[in-house]
Every structure is written in structure tokens, then in C-alpha cells.
Protein backbone atom coordinates (compact mmCIF):
# COMPACT_ATOMS: atom_id res chain seq x y z
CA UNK A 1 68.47 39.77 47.42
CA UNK A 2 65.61 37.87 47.01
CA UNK A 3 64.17 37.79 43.34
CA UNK A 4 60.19 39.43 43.32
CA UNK A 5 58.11 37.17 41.84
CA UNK A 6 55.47 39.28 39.36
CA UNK A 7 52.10 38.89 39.82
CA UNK A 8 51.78 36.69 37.12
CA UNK A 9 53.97 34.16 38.59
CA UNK A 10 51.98 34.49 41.71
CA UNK A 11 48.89 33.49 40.64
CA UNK A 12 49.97 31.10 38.34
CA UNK A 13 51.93 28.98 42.20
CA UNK A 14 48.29 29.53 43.47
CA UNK A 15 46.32 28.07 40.74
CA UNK A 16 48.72 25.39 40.38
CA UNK A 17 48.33 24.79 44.64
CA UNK A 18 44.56 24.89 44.12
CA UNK A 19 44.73 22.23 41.05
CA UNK A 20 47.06 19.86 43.92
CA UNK A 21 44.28 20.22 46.42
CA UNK A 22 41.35 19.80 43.91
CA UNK A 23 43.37 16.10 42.69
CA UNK A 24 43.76 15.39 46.34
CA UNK A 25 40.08 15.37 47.36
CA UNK A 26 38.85 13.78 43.97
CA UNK A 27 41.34 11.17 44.58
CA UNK A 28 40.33 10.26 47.99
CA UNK A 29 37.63 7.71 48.55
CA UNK A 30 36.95 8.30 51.83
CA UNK A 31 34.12 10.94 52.99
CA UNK A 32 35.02 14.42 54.96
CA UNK A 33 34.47 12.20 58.50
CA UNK A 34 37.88 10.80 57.75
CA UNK A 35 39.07 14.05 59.13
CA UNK A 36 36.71 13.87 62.29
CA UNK A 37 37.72 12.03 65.17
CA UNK A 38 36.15 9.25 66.56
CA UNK A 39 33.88 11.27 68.98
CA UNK A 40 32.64 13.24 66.26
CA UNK A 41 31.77 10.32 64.01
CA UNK A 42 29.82 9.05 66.86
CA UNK A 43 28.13 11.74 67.89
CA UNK A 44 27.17 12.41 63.99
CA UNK A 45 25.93 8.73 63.72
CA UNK A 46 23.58 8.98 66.85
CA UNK A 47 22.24 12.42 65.29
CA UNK A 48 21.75 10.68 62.02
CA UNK A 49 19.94 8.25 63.76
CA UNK A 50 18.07 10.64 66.15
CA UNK A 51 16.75 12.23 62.73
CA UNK A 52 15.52 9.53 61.20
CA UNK A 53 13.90 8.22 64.58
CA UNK A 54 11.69 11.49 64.70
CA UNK A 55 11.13 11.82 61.03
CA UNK A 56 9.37 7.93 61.79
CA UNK A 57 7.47 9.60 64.70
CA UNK A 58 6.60 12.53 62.77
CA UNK A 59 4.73 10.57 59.72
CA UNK A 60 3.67 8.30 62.51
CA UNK A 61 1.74 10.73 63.96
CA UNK A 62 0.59 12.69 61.14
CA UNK A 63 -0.92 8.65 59.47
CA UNK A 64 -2.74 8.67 63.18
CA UNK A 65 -4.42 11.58 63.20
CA UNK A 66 -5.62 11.46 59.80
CA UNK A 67 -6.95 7.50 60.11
CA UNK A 68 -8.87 9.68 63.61
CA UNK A 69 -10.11 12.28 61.84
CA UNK A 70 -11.33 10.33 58.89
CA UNK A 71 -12.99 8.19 61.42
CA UNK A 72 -14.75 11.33 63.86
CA UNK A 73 -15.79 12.91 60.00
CA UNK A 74 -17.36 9.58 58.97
CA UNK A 75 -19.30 9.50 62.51
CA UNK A 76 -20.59 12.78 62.47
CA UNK A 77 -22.21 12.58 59.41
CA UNK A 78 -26.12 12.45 60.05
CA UNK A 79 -27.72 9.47 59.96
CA UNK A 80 -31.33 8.97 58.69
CA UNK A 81 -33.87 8.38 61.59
CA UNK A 82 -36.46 6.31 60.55
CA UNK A 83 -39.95 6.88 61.84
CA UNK A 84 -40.07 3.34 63.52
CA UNK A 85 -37.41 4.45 65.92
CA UNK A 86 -39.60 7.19 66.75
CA UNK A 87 -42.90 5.80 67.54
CA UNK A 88 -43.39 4.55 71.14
CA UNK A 89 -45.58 2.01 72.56
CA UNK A 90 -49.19 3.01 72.48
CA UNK A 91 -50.19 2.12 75.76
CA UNK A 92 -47.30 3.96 77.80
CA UNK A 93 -45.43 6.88 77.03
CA UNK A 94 -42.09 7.54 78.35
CA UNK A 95 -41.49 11.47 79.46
CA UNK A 96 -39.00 12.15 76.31
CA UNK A 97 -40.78 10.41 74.04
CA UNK A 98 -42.68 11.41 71.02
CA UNK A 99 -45.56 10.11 68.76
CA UNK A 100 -46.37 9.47 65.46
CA UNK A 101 -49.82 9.10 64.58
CA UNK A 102 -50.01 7.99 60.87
CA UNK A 103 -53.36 7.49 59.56
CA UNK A 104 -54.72 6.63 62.51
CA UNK A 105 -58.53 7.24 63.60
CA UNK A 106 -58.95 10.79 65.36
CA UNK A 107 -61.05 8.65 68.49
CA UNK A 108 -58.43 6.27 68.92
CA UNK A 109 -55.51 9.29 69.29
CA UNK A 110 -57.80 11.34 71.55
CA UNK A 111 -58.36 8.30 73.57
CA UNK A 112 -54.13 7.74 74.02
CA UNK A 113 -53.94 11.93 74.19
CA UNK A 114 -56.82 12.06 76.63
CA UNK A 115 -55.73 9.43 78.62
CA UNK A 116 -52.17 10.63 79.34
CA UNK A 117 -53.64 14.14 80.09
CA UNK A 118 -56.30 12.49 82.19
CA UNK A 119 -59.18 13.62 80.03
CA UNK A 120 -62.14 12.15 78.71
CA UNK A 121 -63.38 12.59 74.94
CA UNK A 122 -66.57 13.63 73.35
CA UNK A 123 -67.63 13.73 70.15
CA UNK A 124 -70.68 16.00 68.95
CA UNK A 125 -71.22 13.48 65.83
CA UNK A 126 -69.67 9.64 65.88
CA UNK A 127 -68.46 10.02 62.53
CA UNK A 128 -66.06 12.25 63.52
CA UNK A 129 -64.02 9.70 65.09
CA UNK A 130 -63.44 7.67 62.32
CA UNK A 131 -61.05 10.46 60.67
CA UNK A 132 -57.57 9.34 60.24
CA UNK A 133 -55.17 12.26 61.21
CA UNK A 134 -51.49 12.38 60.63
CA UNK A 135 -49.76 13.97 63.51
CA UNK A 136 -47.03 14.31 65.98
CA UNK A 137 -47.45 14.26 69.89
CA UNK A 138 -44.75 15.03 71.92
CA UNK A 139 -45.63 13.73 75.38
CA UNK A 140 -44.12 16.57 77.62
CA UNK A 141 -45.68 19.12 75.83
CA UNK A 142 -48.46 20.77 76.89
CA UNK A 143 -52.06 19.82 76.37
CA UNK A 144 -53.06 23.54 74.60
CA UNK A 145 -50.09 22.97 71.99
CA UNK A 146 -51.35 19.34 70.65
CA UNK A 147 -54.97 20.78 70.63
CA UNK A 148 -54.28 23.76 69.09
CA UNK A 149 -52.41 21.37 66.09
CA UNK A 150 -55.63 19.27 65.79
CA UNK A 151 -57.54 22.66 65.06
CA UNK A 152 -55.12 23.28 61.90
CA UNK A 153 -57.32 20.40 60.09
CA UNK A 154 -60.21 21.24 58.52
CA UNK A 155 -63.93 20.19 59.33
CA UNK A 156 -63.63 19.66 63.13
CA UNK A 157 -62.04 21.42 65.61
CA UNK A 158 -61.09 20.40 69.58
CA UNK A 159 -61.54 22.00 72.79
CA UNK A 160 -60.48 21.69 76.06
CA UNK A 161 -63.01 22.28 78.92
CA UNK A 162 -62.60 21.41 82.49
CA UNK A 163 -61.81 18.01 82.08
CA UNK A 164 -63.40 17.03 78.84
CA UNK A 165 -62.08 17.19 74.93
CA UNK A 166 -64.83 18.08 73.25
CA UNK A 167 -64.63 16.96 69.43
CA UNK A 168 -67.22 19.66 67.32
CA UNK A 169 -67.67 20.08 63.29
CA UNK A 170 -66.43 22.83 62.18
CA UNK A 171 -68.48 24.72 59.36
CA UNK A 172 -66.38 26.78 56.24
CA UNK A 173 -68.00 30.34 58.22
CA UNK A 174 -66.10 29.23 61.61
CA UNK A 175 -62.15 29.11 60.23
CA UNK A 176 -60.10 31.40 61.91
């Protein structure tokens, strides 16, 4: 009969196996592919390599769109108009174009308005004419809208009749 080993003795045969394995992997130098065959290897070198081709692409991509967005962020950004971009040429108008009258005598922008509108200008005193105004004229709005503006200033007020703009003094008893 065979002798029974006791449990003792059993576990000391596997600790002492596990010890012979342990020495046996810290002795080799070679890495767990040894064990692979030479298909494996390959295919785990071209997987290596497939990784670290898309990790490339990956920050590629990411450096792109942030050098794109930095540059759509930095063109959005408002950008101060200046008034001289504005202003158009005082003899012709263009249909989307807009007008700046700064300081400029209240005959002389009649004369442009009336012009374009294809209205003459009168004036119930002469010194009324030589008020400057500041004031904006859009040229496709309508005549009512810039005429209704000029009546916000105080001590003269315009009208439109038939095909006249008549230019009146306008006493403190007539504001509206």
C-alpha cells in the first residue's frame, strides 16, 4: 500500500512546486511572447503598431480642431466699425447705404434728403439753415421716418407737403 501523505506534507510539495515556478520566470529574460508563436508575435506587433498609429491620429485631430476653433472664436469677435466706413458719398447714395450727418448745416442735409426724395426745401427764416444737426439717414427708409427724427430737435420743426419740405420755427408753446 501506498503511504498517505498528511496534509501537511501536501502543501508543503505545493509550496515548494510554486517556489520552482516563481525561480523559473524570475530567471528568464525573455518576455511572455517567448511562449507565442510566430503568428501571434506578429499579429501583436502590427496591433502595437495599429495603436500607436491612431493614438497619432487621435491628438492629431484633437491639435486641429482646437488651432480651428481658436481661429473661428478669434473671427467672430466684433470688430469696431468706424463711422468713416459708414458715411457714403454725398452726391449719390447707394440703396443699402446709410448717412451720417455730423455737424453739418440743416440746408445742406435737406438739400441731399430732398434731393433723393425728389423734394424741394423751404425755409420760413434763412437762419434756420445754418443749424448744424447730428443725424443718421438711412436711404431706403421712408421719407415720414427721417422727418419725423428732425422734429425731435428743438426750435424748428419739418413738414412734408405735396412736394415741398417746409422748414418752420418752432415756439416752446408748440412741443408735442
Amino acid at each position: 500500500m501506498e503511504k498517505r501523505k498528511t496534509d501537511e506534507q501536501l502543501w508543503a510539495e505545493a509550496l515548494g512546486v510554486f517556489e520552482d515556478n516563481k525561480r523559473a520566470i524570475a530567471s528568464s529574460s525573455q518576455d511572455a511572447t517567448k511562449f507565442l508563436s510566430p503568428h501571434a508575435r506578429k499579429t501583436l506587433w502590427i496591433s502595437r503598431i495599429a495603436a500607436v498609429v491612431a493614438i497619432v491620429l487621435l491628438i492629431g485631430g484633437l491639435s486641429w480642431a482646437a488651432v480651428r476653433l481658436a481661429r473661428m472664436e478669434k473671427s467672430a469677435q466684433p470688430r469696431p466699425v468706424s463711422l468713416d466706413s459708414v458715411i457714403v458719398d454725398k452726391t449719390e447714395a447707394s440703396k443699402d447705404s446709410v448717412r451720417l450727418f455730423s455737424g453739418d448745416r440743416l440746408d445742406s442735409v435737406l438739400q441731399i434728403v430732398g434731393q433723393h426724395y425728389s423734394r424741394s426745401v423751404c425755409f420760413q427764416d434763412d437762419s434756420l439753415g445754418s443749424i448744424r444737426v447730428l443725424a443718421r439717414w438711412h436711404v431706403s427708409q421712408p421719407l415720414e421716418t427721417f422727418v419725423s427724427m428732425l422734429n425731435d430737435f428743438e426750435g424748428f420743426s419739418v413738414s412734408d407737403e405735396r412736394d415741398t419740405l417746409f422748414v418752420m420755427i418752432r415756439d416752446e408753446e408748440d412741443k408735442q
